[in-house]
Protein backbone atom coordinates (compact mmCIF):
# COMPACT_ATOMS: atom_id res chain seq x y z
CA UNK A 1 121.25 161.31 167.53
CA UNK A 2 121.18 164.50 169.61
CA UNK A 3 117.68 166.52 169.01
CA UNK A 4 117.20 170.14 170.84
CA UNK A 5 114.96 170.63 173.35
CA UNK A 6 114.56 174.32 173.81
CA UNK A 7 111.24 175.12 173.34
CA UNK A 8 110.18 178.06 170.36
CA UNK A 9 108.22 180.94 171.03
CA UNK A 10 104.21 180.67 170.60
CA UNK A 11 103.67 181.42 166.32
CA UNK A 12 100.90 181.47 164.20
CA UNK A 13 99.90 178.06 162.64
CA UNK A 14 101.07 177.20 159.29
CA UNK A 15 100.29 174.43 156.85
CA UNK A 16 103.33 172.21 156.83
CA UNK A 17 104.07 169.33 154.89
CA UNK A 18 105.24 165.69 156.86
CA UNK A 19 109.02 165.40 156.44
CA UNK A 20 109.73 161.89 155.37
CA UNK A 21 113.20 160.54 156.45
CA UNK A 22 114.57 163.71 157.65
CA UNK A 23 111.97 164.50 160.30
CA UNK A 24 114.15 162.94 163.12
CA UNK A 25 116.99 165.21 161.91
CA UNK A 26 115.77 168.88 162.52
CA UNK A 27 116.69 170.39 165.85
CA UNK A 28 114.61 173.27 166.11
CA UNK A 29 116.36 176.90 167.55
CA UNK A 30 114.55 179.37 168.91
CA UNK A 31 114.19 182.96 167.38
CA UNK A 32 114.22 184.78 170.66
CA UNK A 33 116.67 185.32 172.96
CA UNK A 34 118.00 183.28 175.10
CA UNK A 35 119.29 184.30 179.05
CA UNK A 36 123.92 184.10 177.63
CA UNK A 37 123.04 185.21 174.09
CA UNK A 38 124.06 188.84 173.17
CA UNK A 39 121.82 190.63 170.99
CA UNK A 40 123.49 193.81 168.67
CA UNK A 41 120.56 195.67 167.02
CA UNK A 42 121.08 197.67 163.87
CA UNK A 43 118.99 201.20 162.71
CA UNK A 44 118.18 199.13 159.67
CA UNK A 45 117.22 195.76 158.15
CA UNK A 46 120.13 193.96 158.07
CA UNK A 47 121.42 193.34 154.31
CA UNK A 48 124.52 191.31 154.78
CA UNK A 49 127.13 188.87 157.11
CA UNK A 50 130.82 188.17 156.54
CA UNK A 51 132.81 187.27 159.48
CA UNK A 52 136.47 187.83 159.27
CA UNK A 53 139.38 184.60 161.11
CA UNK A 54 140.67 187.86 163.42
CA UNK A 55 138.89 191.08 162.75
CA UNK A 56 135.43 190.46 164.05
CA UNK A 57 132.14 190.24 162.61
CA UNK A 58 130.52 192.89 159.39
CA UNK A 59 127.18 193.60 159.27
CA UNK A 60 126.21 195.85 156.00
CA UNK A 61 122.50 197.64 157.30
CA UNK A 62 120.93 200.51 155.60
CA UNK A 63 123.48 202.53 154.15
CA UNK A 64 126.07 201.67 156.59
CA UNK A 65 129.01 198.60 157.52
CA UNK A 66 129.62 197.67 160.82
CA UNK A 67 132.48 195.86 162.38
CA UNK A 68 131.87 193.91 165.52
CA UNK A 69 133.80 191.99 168.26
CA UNK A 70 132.60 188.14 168.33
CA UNK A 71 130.84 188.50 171.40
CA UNK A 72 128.84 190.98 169.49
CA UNK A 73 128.75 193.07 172.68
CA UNK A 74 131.43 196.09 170.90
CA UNK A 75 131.19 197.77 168.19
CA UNK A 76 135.06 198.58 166.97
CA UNK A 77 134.25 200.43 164.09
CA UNK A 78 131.41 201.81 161.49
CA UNK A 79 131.41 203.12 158.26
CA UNK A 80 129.20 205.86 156.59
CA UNK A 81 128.43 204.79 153.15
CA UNK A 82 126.20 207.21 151.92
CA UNK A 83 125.73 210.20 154.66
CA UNK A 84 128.09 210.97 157.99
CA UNK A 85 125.72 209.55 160.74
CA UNK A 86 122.81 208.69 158.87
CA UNK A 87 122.41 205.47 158.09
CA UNK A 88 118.88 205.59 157.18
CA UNK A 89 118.30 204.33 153.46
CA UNK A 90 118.02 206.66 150.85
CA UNK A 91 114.84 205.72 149.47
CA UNK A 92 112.01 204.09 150.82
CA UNK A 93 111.88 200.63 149.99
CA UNK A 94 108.86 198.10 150.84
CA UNK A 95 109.81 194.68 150.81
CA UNK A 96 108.49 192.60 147.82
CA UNK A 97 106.15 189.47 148.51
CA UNK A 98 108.21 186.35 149.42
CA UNK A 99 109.64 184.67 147.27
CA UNK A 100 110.37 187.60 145.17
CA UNK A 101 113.81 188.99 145.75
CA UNK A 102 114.70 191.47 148.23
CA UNK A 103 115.99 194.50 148.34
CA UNK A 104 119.38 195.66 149.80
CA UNK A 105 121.71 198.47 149.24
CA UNK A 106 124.46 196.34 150.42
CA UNK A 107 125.33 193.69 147.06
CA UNK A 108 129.01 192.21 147.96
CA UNK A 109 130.82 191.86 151.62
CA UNK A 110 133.92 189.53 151.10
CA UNK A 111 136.92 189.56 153.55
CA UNK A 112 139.88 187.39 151.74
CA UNK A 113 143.61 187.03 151.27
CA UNK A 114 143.61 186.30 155.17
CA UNK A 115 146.66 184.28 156.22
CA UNK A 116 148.31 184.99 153.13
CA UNK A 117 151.76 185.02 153.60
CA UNK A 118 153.20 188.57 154.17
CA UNK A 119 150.10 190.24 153.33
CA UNK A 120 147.03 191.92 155.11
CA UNK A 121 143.26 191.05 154.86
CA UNK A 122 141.40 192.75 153.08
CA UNK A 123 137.08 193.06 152.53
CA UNK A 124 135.70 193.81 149.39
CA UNK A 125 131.99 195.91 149.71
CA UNK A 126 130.08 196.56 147.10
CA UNK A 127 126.97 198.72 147.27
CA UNK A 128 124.12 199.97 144.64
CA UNK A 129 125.39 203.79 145.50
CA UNK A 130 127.23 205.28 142.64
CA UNK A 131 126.25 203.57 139.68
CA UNK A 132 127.39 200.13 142.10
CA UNK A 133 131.20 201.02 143.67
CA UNK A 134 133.48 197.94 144.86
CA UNK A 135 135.60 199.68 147.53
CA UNK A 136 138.63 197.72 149.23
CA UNK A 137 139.43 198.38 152.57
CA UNK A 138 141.88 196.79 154.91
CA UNK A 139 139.97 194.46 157.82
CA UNK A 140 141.33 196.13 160.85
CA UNK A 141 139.23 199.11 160.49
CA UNK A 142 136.88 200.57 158.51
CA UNK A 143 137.29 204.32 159.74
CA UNK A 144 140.61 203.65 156.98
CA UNK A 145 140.68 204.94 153.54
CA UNK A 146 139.55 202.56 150.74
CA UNK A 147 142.83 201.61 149.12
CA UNK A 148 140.93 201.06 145.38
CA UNK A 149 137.44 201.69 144.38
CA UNK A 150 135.65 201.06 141.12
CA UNK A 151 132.17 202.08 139.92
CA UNK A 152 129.27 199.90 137.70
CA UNK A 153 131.00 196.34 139.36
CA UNK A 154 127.90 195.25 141.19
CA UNK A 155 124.47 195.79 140.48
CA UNK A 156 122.86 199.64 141.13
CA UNK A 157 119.57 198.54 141.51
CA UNK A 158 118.49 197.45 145.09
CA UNK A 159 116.39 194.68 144.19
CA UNK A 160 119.29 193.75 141.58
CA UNK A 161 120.85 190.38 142.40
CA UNK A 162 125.00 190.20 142.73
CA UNK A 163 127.40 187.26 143.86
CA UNK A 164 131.09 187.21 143.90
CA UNK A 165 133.83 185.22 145.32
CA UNK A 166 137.50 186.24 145.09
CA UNK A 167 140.61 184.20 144.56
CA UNK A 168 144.15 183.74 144.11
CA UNK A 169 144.76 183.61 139.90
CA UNK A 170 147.64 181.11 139.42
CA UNK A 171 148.04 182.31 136.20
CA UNK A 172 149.19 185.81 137.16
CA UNK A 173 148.87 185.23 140.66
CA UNK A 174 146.64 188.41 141.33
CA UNK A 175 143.18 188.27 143.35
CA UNK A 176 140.58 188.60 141.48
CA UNK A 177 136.51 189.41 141.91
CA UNK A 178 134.44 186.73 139.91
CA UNK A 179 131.33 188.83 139.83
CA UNK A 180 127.74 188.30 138.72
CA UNK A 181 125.31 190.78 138.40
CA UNK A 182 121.23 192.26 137.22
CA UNK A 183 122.78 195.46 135.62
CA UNK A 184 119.42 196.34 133.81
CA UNK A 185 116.23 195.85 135.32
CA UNK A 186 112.98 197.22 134.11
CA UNK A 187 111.99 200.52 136.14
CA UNK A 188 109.24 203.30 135.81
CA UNK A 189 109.75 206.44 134.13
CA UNK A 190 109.38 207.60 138.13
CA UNK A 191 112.67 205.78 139.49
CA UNK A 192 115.74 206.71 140.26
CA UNK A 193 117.29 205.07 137.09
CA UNK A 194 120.78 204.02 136.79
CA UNK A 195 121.74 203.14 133.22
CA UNK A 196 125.43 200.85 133.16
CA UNK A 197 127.55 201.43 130.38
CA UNK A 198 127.31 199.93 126.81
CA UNK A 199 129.50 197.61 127.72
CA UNK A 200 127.90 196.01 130.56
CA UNK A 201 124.61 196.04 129.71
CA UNK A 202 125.14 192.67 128.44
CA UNK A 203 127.27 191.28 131.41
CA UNK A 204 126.56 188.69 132.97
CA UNK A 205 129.41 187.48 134.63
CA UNK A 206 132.33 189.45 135.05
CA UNK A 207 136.22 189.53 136.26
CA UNK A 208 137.94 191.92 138.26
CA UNK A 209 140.94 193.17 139.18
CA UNK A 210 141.33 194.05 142.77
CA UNK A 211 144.50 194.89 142.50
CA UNK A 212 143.73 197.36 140.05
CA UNK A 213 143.16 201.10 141.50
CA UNK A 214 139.63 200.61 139.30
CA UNK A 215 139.01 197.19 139.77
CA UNK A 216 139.08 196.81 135.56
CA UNK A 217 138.26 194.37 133.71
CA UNK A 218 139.56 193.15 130.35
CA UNK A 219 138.07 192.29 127.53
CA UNK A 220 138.70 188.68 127.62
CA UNK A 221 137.59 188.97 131.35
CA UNK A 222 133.18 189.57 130.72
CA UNK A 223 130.92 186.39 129.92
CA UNK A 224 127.87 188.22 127.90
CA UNK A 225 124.08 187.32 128.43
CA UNK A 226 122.69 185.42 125.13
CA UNK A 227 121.02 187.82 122.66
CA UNK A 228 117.15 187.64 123.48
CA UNK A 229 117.63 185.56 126.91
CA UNK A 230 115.77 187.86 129.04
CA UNK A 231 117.49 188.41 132.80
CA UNK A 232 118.87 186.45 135.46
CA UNK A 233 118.83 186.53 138.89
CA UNK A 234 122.26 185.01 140.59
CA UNK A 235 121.64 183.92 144.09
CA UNK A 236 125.66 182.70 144.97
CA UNK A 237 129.03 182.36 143.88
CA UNK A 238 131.72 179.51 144.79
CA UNK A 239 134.91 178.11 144.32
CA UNK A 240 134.98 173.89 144.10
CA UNK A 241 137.74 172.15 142.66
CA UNK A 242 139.69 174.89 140.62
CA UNK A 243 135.68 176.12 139.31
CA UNK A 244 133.48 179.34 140.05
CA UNK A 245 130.17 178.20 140.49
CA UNK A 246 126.96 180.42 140.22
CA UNK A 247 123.68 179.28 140.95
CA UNK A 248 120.98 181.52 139.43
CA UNK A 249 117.93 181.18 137.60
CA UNK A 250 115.84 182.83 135.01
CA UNK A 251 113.82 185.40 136.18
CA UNK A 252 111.22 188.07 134.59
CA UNK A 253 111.81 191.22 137.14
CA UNK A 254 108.34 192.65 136.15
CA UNK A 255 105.65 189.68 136.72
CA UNK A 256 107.75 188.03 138.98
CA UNK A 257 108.32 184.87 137.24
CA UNK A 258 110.37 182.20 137.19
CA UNK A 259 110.76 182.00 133.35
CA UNK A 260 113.25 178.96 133.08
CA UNK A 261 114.95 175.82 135.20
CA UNK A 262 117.17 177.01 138.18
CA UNK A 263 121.11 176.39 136.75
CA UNK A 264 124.41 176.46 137.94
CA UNK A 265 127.42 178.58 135.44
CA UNK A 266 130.75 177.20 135.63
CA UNK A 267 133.60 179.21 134.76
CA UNK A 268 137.34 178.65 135.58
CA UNK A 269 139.13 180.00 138.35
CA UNK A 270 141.18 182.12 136.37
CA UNK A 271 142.05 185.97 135.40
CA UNK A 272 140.17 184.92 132.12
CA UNK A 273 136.75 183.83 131.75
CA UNK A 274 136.64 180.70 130.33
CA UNK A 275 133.20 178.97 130.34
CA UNK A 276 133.36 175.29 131.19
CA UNK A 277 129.34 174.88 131.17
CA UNK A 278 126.02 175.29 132.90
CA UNK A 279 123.51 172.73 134.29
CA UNK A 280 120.15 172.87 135.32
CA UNK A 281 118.47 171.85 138.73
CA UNK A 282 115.58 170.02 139.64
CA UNK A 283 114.12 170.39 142.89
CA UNK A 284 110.53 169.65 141.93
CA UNK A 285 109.75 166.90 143.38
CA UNK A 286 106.44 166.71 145.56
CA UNK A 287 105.09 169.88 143.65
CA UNK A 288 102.99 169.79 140.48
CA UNK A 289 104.07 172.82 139.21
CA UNK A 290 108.11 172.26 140.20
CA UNK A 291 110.15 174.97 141.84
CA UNK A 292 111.80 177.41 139.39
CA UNK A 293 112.56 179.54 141.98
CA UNK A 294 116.16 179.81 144.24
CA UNK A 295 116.05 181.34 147.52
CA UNK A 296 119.59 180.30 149.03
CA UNK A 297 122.55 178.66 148.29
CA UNK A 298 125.47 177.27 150.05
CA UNK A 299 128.12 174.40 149.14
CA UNK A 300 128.94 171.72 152.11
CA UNK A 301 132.09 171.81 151.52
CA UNK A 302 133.33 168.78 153.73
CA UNK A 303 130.83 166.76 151.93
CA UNK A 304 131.50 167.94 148.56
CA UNK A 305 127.62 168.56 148.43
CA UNK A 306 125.33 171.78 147.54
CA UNK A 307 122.80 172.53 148.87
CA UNK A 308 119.69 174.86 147.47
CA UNK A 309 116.44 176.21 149.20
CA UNK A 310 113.82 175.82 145.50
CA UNK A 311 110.25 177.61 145.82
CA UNK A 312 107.20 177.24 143.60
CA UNK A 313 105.53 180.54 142.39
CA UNK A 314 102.80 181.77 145.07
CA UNK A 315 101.23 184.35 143.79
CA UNK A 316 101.32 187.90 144.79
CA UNK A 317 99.15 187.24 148.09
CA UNK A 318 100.42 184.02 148.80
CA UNK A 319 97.44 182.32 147.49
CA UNK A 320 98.87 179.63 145.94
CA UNK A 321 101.47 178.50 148.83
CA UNK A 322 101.21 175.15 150.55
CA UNK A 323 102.93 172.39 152.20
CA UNK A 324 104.84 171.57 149.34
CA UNK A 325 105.72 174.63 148.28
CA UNK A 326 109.38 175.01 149.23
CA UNK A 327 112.12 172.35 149.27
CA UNK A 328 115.62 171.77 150.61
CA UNK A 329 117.55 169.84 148.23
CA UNK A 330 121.30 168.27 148.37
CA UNK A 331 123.48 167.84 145.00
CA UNK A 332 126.57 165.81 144.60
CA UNK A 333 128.83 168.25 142.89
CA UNK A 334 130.30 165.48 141.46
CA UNK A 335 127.56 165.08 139.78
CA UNK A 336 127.03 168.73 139.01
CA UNK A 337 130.55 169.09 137.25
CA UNK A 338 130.05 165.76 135.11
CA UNK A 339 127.07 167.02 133.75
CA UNK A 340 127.41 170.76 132.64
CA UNK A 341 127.08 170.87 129.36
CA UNK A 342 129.63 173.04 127.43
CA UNK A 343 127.09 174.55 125.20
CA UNK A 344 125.30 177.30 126.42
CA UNK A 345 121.71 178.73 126.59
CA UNK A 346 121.70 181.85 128.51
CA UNK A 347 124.69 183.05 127.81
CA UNK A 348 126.64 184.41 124.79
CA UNK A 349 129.72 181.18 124.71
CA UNK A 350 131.91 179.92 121.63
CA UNK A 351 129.32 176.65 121.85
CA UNK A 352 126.01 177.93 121.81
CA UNK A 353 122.70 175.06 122.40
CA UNK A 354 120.98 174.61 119.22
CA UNK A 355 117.27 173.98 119.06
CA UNK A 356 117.67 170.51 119.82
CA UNK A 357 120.17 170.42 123.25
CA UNK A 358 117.70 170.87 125.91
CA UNK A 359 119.36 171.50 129.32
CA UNK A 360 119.79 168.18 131.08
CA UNK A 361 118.49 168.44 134.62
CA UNK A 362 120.31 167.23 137.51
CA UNK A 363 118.43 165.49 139.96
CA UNK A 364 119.13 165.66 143.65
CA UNK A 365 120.09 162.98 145.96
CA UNK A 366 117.63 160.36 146.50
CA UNK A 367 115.58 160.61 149.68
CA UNK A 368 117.68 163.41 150.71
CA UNK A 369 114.60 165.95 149.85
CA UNK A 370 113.28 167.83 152.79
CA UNK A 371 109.64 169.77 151.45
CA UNK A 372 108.48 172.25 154.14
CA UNK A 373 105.40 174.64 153.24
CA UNK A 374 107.87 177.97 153.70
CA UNK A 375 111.88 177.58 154.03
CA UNK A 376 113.87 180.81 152.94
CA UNK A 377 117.32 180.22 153.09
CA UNK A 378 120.06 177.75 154.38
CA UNK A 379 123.92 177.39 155.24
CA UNK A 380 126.20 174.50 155.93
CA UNK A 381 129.32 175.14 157.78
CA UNK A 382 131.17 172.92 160.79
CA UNK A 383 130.44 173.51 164.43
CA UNK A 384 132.06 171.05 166.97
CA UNK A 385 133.44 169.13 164.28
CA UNK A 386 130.23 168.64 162.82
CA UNK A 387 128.80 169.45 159.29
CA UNK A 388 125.43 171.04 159.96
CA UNK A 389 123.12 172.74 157.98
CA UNK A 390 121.05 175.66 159.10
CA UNK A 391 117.77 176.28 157.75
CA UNK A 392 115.59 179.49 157.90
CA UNK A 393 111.59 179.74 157.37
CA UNK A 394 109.52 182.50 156.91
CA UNK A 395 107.53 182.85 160.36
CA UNK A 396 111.22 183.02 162.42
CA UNK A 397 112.49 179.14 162.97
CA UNK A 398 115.60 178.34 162.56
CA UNK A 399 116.34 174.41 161.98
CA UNK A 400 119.25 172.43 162.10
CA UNK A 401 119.99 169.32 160.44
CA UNK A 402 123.25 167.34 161.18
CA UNK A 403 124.43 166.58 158.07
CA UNK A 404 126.51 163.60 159.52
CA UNK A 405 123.84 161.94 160.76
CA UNK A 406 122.44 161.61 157.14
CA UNK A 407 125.57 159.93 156.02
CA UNK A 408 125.52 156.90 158.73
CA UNK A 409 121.82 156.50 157.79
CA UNK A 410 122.65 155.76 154.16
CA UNK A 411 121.05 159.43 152.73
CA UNK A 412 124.12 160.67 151.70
């Protein structure tokens, strides 16, 4: 067991919560920098990441996309999205009170089809700017033209949520954009209001094209919200064993309310949608209230195991957060798949629930649970041959739990 030493910067004090059983595990990384570590600033708040196998790193700020060497010392190219060197953001936007969601102009930033045989990278953006465009570009440089755009694909709305993953059909073997998306939100008389067409102001979940020169969709390719169900906030999209996963959860955009059980859609990985269930989370433990709220997503993939950052409401000054208040949790998606149930209740499916089929919550892995008074988001991936998980909080820490290390110990 290997724990970090490097010591964090003075921060205010916080009320945390004791971390049973995974306490030993964190390895705590400082937010400043450190005397090797380059440090590439952007005009803007910084709205999204994708790093590309051999073009560099893409950074989506403001109204603009950056590419980057690894080193982060070069900038190789830049892209304009809204104004030729501006990339100030439109309007002004004042960041909601955690945990509401954010806001970003940036909504998708997807490099894919790299190593394909006989074919280029490409990266999919999509941004809220006209009516939310998809534009594909080739990865070497984004001073290129867009070789296919298409308009009202990801949300317009810059506090609208979006996730998307694209993939190889084997059907028609053509990549396509799974796509999830807020396409109405409630907005003042005052706002810059962008209304989608009839036809999407039901979608929840849609399929691309990106072949396409409009990234279409077909009829057969749109998974509608249910009639009455009120909106949704997706937080992720993945692919796990020949499924699209999104994790989402019920959300009222204008009190800020969780208004059901964080849930996870499964459709198949296909140029159809074809709705193979939902299930709904439970991260509540060690909260009265439970945590209907998710922050972050990301699947640990080596493990076969997702994991979710879950928040309880706090009110609008914070009032009501404490050490229990946010929680890492781990799922087996194992476990996940077996129990999504092929009836739906939030969306418009050839099964709907009836009254009686109440959504059967999927519990997390015992003592795997890590409360903390104010995590925000997390990601597994492998360094050194390693499965780690990185975990952000709200006053600048970064942790790090070794995922390994929870599988010799019997957590996993």
């Amino acid at each position: 067991m290997e724990v970090s030493r490097r010591k964090a910067p003075p921060r205010p004090q916080r009320p945390t919560a004791p971390l049973p059983l995974l306490a030993y595990l964190l390895a705590f990384a400082a937010p400043g920098r450190g005397a090797d570590e380059p440090v590439w600033r952007s005009e803007q708040a910084i709205g999204a990441i994708a790093v590309s196998r051999e073009d560099g790193v893409f950074v989506a700020s403001g109204s603009c996309l950056d590419q980057l060497d690894y080193s982060l010392e070069h900038r190789l190219s830049r892209l304009y999205r809204d104004q030729a060197g501006n990339c100030t953001e439109p309007v002004s936007l004042t960041p909601p009170a955690r945990p509401r969601p954010g806001s970003s102009f940036s909504k998708l930033l997807l490099p894919y089809r790299e190593g394909a045989a006989g074919l280029g990278g490409l990266l999919l953006t999509g941004w809220t700017f006209d009516r939310g465009a998809c534009e594909v570009r080739p990865l070497g440089n984004l001073s290129r033209s867009s070789l296919r755009n298409g308009t009202e694909v990801v949300s317009c709305h810059p506090q609208g949520s979006t996730a998307g993953v694209v993939y190889l059909a084997g059907d028609t073997n053509s990549w396509y954009l799974a796509v999830a998306a807020t396409y109405v939100l409630p907005e003042p008389e005052t706002a810059s209001r962008c209304n989608p067409a009839a036809s999407d102001r039901e979608t929840a979940i849609a399929l691309k094209d990106t072949e396409g020169r409009s990234l279409a969709t077909k009829e057969t390719g749109r998974l509608k919200l249910r009639e009455g169900g009120g909106s949704l906030h997706f937080v992720d999209a993945f692919l796990w064993n020949g499924s699209v996963y999104f994790p989402y959860y019920p959300y009222n955009y204008t009190s800020g309310a969780a208004t059901g059980w964080p849930s996870m859609a499964r459709i198949a990985k296909s140029s159809e949608v074809l709705f193979q269930g939902q299930a709904a989370l439970d991260c509540g433990h060690g909260h009265p209230d439970g945590r209907r709220l998710l922050l972050s997503s990301s699947l640990v993939e080596a493990l076969d195991v997702w994991a979710g950052v879950f928040s309880a409401a706090t009110g609008g000054d914070q009032e009501r957060r404490s050490p229990a208040t946010t929680a890492l949790c781990l799922f087996r998606m194992r476990e996940i798949q077996a129990r999504t149930k092929t009836c739906s209740w939030d969306f418009e499916a050839e099964n709907p629930c009836n009254d009686k089929d109440q959504p059967e919550r999927v519990q997390p892995i015992a003592s795997s649970t890590l409360i903390h008074s104010d995590l925000t988001s997390v990601y597994g991936t492998v360094v050194m041959n390693r499965t780690v998980l990185f975990l952000g909080t709200g006053n600048g820490q970064l942790l790090k739990i070794v995922v390994q290390t929870m599988v010799q110990f019997g957590f996993l």
